[in-house]
N, C-alpha and C. Protein backbone atom coordinates (compact mmCIF):
# COMPACT_ATOMS: atom_id res chain seq x y z
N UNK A 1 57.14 108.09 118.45
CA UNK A 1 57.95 107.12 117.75
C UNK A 1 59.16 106.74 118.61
N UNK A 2 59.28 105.53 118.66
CA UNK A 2 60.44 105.03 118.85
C UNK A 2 61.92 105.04 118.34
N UNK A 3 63.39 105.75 119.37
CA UNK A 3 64.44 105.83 118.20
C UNK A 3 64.58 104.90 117.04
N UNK A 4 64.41 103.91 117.34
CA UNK A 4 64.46 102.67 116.41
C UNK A 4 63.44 103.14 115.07
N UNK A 5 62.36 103.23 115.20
CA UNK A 5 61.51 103.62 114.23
C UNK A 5 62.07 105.12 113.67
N UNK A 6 62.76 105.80 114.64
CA UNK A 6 63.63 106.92 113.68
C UNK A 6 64.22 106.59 112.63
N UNK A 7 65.29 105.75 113.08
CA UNK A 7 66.50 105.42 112.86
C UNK A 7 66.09 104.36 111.26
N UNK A 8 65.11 103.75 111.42
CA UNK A 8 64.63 103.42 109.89
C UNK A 8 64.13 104.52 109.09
N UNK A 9 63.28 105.52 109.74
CA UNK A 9 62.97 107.05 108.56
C UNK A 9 64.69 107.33 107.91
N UNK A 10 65.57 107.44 108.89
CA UNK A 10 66.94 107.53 108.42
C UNK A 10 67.50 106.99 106.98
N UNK A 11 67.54 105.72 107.28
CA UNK A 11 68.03 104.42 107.07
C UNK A 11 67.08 104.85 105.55
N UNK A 12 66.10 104.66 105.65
CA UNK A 12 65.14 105.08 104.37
C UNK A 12 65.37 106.48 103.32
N UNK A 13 65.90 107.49 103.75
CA UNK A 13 66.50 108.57 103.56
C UNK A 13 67.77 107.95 102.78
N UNK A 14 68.62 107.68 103.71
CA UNK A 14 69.44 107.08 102.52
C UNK A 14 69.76 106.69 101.48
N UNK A 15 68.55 105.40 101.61
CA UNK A 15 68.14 104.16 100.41
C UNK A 15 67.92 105.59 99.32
N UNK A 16 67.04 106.29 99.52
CA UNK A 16 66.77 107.31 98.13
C UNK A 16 67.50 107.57 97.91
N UNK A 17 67.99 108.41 98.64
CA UNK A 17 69.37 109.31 98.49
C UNK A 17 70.30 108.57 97.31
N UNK A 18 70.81 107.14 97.47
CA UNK A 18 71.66 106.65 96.65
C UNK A 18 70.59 105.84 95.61
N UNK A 19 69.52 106.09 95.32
CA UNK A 19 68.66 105.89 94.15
C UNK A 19 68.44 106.93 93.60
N UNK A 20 68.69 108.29 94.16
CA UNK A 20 68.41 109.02 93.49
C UNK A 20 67.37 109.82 93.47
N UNK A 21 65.90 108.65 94.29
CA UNK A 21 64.55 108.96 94.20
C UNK A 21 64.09 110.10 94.55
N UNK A 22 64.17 111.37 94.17
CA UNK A 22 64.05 112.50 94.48
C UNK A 22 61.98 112.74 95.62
N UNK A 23 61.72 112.08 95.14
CA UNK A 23 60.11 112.06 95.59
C UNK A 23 59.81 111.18 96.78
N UNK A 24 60.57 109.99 96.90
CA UNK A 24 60.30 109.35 98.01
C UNK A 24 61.32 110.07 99.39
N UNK A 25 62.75 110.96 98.78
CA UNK A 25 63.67 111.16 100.14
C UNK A 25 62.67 112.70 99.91
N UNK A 26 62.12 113.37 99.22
CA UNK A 26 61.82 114.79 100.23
C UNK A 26 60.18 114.00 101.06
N UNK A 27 59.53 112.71 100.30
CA UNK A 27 58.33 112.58 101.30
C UNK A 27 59.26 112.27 102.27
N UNK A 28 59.69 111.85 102.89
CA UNK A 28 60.59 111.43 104.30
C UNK A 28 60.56 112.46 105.11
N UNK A 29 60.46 113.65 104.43
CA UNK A 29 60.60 115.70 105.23
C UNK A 29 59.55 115.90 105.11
N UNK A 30 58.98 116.41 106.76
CA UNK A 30 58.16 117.56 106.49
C UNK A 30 58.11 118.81 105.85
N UNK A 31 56.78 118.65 105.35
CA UNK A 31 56.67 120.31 104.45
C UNK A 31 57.25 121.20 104.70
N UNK A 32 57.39 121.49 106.32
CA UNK A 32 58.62 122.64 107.03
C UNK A 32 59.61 122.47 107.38
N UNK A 33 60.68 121.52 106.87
CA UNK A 33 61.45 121.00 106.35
C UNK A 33 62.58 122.45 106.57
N UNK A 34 63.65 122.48 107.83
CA UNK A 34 64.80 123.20 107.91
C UNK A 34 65.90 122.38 107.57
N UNK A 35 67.21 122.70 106.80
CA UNK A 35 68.23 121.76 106.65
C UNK A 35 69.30 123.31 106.65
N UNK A 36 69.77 122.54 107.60
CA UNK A 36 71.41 123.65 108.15
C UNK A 36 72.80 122.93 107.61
N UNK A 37 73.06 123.60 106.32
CA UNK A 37 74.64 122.98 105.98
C UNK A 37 75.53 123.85 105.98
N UNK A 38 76.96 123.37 106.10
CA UNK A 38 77.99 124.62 105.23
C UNK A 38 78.26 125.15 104.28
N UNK A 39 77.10 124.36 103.00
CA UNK A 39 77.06 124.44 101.95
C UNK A 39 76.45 125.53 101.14
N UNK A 40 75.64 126.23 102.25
CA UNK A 40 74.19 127.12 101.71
C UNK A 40 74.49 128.26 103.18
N UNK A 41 74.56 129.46 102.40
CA UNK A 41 74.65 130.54 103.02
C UNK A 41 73.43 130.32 104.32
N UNK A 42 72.65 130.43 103.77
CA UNK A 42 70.98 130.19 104.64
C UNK A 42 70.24 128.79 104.69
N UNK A 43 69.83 128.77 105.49
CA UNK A 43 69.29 127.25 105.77
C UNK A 43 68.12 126.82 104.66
N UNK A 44 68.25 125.75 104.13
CA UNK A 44 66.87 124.74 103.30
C UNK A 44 65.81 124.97 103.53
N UNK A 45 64.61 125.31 103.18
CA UNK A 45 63.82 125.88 104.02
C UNK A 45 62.25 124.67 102.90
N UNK A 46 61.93 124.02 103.52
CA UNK A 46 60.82 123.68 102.26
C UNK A 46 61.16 122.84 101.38
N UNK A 47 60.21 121.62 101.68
CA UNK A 47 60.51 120.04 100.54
C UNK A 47 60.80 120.36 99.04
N UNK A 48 60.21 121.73 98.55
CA UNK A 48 60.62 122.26 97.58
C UNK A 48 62.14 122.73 97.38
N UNK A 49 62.94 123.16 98.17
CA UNK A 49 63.99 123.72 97.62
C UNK A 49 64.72 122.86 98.37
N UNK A 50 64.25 121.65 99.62
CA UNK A 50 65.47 120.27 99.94
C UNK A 50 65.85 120.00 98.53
N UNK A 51 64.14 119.15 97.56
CA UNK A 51 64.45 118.62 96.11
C UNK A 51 65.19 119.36 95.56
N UNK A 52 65.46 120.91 95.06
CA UNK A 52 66.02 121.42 94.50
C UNK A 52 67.62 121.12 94.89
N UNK A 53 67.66 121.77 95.87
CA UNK A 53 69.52 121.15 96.46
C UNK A 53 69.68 119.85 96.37
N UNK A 54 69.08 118.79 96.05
CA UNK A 54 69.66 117.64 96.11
C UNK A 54 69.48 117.04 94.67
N UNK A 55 68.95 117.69 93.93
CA UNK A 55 68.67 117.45 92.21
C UNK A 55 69.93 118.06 91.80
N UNK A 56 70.46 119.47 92.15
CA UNK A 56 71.27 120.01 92.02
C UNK A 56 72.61 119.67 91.99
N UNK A 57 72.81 119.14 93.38
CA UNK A 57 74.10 118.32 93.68
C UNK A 57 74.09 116.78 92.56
N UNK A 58 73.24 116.04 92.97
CA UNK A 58 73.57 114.94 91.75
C UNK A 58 73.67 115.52 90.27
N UNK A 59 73.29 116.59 89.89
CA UNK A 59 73.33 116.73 88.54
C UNK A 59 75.00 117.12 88.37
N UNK A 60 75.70 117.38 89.49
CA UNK A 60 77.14 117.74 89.64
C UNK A 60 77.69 116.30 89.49
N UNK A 61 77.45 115.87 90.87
CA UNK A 61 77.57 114.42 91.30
C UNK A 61 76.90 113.06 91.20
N UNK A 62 76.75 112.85 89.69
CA UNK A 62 75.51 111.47 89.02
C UNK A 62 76.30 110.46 89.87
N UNK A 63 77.50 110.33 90.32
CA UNK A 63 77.63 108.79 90.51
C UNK A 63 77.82 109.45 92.60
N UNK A 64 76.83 109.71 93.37
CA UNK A 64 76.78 109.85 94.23
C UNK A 64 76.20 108.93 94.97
N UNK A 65 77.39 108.84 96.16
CA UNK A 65 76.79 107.36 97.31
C UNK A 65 76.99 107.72 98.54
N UNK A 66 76.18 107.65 99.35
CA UNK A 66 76.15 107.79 100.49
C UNK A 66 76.42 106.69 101.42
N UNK A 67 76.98 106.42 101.90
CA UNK A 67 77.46 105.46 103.25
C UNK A 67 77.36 105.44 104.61
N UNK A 68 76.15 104.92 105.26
CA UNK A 68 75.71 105.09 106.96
C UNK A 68 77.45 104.38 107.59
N UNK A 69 78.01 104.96 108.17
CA UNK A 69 78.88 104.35 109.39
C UNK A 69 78.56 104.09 110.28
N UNK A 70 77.20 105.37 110.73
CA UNK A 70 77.12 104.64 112.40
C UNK A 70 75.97 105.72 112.16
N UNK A 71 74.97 105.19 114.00
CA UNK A 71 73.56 106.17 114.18
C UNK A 71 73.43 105.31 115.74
N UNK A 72 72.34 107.27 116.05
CA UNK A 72 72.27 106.80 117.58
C UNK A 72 71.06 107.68 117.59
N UNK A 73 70.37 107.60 118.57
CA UNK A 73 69.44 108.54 118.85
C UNK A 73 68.75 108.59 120.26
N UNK A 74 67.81 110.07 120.73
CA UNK A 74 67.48 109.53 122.09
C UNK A 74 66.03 110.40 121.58
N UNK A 75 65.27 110.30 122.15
CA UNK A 75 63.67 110.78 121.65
C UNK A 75 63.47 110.77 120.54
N UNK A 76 63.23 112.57 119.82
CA UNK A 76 62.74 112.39 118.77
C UNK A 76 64.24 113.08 118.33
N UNK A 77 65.24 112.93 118.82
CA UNK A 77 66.62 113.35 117.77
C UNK A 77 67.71 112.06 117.40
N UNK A 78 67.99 111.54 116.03
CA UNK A 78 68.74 111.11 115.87
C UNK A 78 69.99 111.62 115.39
N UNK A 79 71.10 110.93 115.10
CA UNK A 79 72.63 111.41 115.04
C UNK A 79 73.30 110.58 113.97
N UNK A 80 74.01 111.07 112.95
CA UNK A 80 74.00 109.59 111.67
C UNK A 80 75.42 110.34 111.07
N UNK A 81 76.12 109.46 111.27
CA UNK A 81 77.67 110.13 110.26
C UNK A 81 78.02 108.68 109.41
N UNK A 82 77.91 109.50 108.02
CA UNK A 82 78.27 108.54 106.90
C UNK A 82 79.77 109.00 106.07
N UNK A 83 79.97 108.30 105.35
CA UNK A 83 80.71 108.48 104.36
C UNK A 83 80.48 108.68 103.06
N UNK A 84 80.33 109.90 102.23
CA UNK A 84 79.55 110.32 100.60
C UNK A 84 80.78 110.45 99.85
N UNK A 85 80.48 110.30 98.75
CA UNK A 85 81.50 110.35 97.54
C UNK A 85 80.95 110.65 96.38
N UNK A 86 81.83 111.07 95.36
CA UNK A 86 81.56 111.27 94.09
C UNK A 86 82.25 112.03 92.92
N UNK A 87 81.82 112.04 91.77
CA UNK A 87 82.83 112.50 91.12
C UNK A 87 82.04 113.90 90.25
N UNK A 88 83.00 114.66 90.16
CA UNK A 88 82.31 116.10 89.49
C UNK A 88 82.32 116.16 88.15
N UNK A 89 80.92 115.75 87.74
CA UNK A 89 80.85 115.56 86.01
C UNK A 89 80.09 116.79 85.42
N UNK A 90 79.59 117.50 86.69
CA UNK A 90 78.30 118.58 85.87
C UNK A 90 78.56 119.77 87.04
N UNK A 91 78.10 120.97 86.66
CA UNK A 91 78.43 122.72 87.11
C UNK A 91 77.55 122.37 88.69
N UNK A 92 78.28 122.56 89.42
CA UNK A 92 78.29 122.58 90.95
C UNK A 92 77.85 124.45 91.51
N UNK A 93 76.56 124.24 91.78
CA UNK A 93 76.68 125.60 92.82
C UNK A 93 77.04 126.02 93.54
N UNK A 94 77.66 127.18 92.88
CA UNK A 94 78.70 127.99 94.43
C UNK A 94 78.37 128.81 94.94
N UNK A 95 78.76 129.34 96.25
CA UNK A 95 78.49 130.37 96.99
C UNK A 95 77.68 131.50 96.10
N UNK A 96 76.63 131.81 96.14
CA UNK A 96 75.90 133.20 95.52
C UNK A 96 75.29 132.57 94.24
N UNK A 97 75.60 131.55 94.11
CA UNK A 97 74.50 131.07 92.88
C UNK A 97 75.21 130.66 91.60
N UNK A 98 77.20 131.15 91.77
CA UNK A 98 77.62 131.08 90.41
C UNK A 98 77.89 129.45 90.45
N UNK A 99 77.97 129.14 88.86
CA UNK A 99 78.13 127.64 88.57
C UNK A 99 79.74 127.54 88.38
N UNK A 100 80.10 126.43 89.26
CA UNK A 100 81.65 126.01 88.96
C UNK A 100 81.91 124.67 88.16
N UNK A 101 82.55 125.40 86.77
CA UNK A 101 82.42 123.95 85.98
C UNK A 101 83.13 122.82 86.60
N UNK A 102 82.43 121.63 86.06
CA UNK A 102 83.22 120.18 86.41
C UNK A 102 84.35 119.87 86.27
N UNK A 103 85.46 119.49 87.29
CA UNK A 103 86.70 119.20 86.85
C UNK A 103 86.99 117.65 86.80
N UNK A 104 85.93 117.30 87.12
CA UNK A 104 86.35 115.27 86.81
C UNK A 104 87.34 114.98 87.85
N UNK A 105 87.34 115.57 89.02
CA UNK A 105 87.87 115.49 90.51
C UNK A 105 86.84 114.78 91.29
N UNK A 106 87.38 113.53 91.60
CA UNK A 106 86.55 112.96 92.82
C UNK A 106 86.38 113.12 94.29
N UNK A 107 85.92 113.21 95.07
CA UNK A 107 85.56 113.57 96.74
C UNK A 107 85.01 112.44 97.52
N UNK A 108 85.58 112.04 99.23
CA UNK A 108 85.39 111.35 99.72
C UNK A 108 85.48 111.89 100.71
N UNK A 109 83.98 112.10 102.14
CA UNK A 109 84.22 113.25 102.95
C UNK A 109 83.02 112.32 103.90
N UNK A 110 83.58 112.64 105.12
CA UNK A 110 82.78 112.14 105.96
C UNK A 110 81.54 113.21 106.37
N UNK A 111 80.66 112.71 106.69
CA UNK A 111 79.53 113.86 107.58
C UNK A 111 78.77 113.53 108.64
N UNK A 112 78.57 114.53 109.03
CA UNK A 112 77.61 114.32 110.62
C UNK A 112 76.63 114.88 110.43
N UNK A 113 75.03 114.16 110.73
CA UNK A 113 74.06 115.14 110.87
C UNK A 113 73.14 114.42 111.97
N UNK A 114 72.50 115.61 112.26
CA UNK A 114 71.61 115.34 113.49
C UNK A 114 70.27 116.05 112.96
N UNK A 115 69.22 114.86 113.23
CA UNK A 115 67.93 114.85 112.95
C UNK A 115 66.97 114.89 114.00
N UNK A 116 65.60 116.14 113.29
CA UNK A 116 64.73 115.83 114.12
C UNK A 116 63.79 115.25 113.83
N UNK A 117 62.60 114.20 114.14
CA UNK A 117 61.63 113.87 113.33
C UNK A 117 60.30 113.44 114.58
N UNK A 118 59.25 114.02 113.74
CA UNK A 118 58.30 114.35 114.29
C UNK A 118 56.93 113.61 113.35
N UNK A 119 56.46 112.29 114.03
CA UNK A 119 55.28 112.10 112.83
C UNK A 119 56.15 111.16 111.88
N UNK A 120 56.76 109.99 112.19
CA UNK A 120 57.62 109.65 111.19
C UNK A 120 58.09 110.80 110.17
N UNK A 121 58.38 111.65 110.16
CA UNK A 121 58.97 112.80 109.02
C UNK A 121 60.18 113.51 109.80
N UNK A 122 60.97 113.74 109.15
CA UNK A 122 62.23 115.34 109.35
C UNK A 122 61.71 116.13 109.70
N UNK A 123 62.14 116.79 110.17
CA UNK A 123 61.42 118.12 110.60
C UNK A 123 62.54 119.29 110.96
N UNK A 124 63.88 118.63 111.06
CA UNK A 124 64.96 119.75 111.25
C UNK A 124 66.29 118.53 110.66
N UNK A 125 66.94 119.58 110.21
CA UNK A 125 68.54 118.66 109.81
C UNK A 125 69.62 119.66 110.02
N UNK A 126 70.64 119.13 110.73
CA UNK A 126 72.13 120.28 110.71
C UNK A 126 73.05 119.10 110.42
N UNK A 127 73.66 119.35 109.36
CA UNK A 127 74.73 118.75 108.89
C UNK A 127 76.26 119.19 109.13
N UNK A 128 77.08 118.79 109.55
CA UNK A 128 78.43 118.82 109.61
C UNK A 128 79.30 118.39 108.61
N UNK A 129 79.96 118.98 107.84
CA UNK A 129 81.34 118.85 107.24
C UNK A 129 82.33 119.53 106.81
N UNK A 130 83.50 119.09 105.95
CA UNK A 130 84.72 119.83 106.18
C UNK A 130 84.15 120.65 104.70
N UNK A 131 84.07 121.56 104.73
CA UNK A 131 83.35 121.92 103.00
C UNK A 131 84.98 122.65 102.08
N UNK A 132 85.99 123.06 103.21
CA UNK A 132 86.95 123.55 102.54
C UNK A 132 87.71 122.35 102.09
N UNK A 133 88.28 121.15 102.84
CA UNK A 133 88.45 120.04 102.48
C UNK A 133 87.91 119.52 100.62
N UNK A 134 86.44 118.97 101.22
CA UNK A 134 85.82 118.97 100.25
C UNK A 134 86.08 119.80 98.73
N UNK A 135 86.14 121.13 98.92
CA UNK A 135 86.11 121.51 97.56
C UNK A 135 87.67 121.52 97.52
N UNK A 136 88.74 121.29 98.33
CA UNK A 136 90.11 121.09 97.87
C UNK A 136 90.18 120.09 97.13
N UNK A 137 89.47 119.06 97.22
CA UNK A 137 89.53 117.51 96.53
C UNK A 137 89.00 117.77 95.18
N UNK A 138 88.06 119.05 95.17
CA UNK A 138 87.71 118.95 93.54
C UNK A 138 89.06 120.12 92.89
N UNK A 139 89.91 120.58 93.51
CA UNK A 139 90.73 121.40 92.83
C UNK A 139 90.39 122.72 93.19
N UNK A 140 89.05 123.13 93.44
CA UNK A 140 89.06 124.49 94.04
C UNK A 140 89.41 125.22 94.77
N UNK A 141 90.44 124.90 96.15
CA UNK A 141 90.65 124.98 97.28
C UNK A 141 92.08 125.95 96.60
N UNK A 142 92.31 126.47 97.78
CA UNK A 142 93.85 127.56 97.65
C UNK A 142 94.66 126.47 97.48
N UNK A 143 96.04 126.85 97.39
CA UNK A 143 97.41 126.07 97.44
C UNK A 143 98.17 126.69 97.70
């Protein structure tokens, strides 16, 4: 594949992402499907538990949007930092599994991730962001 033809699997990832479409953004991942965040002690492992983390998070974050800023790529790795937002209406998973109720605190956080894709599909994701930031904006953060 061509970066360009990446860079639309991307681009397509997205589109769900801010629909919501839970079935069309994990077909986008291969079945062996790694996703590396700051968010998750251990890495994503399986289109099964991507859907799960990302059902999860919108059920926190229903009015969630994702925003491409920019993308680059050279073989089969692309590079994509957007801008996501949202507001905390529902129990957010925390570290070890406990639920942190909603404080109706909104978040606006940039991210970086770098993709691998193999076969038009994902096949590896490491995401970058500020996650202490982040949960300062919902009120959780020290002071």
């Amino acid at each position: 594949m061509t970066v360009a033809e990446n860079l639309r699997v991307i681009d397509s990832g997205i589109d769900a992402l801010n629909a919501h479409d839970w079935v069309r953004f994990v077909g986008l991942h291969a079945e062996s499907i790694t996703d590396v965040n700051p968010a998750t002690p251990e890495p994503i492992r399986g289109r099964d538990a991507l859907r799960e983390y990302y059902e999860q998070f919108n059920r926190a974050f229903p009015d969630l949007r994702t925003r491409k800023d920019g993308s680059f790529g050279q073989g089969d790795w692309v590079c994509l930092e957007t801008t996501s937002s949202g507001t905390h209406k529902g129990p957010l998973l925390g570290p070890g599994g406990h639920a942190i109720p909603a404080t109706g605190n909104s978040f606006r956080m940039k991210v970086a991730g770098v993709f691998k894709l193999e076969r038009r599909q994902i096949t590896e994701v490491h995401e970058y962001f500020d996650l202490a930031g982040f949960m300062a904006q919902l009120g959780l953060g020290s002071k």
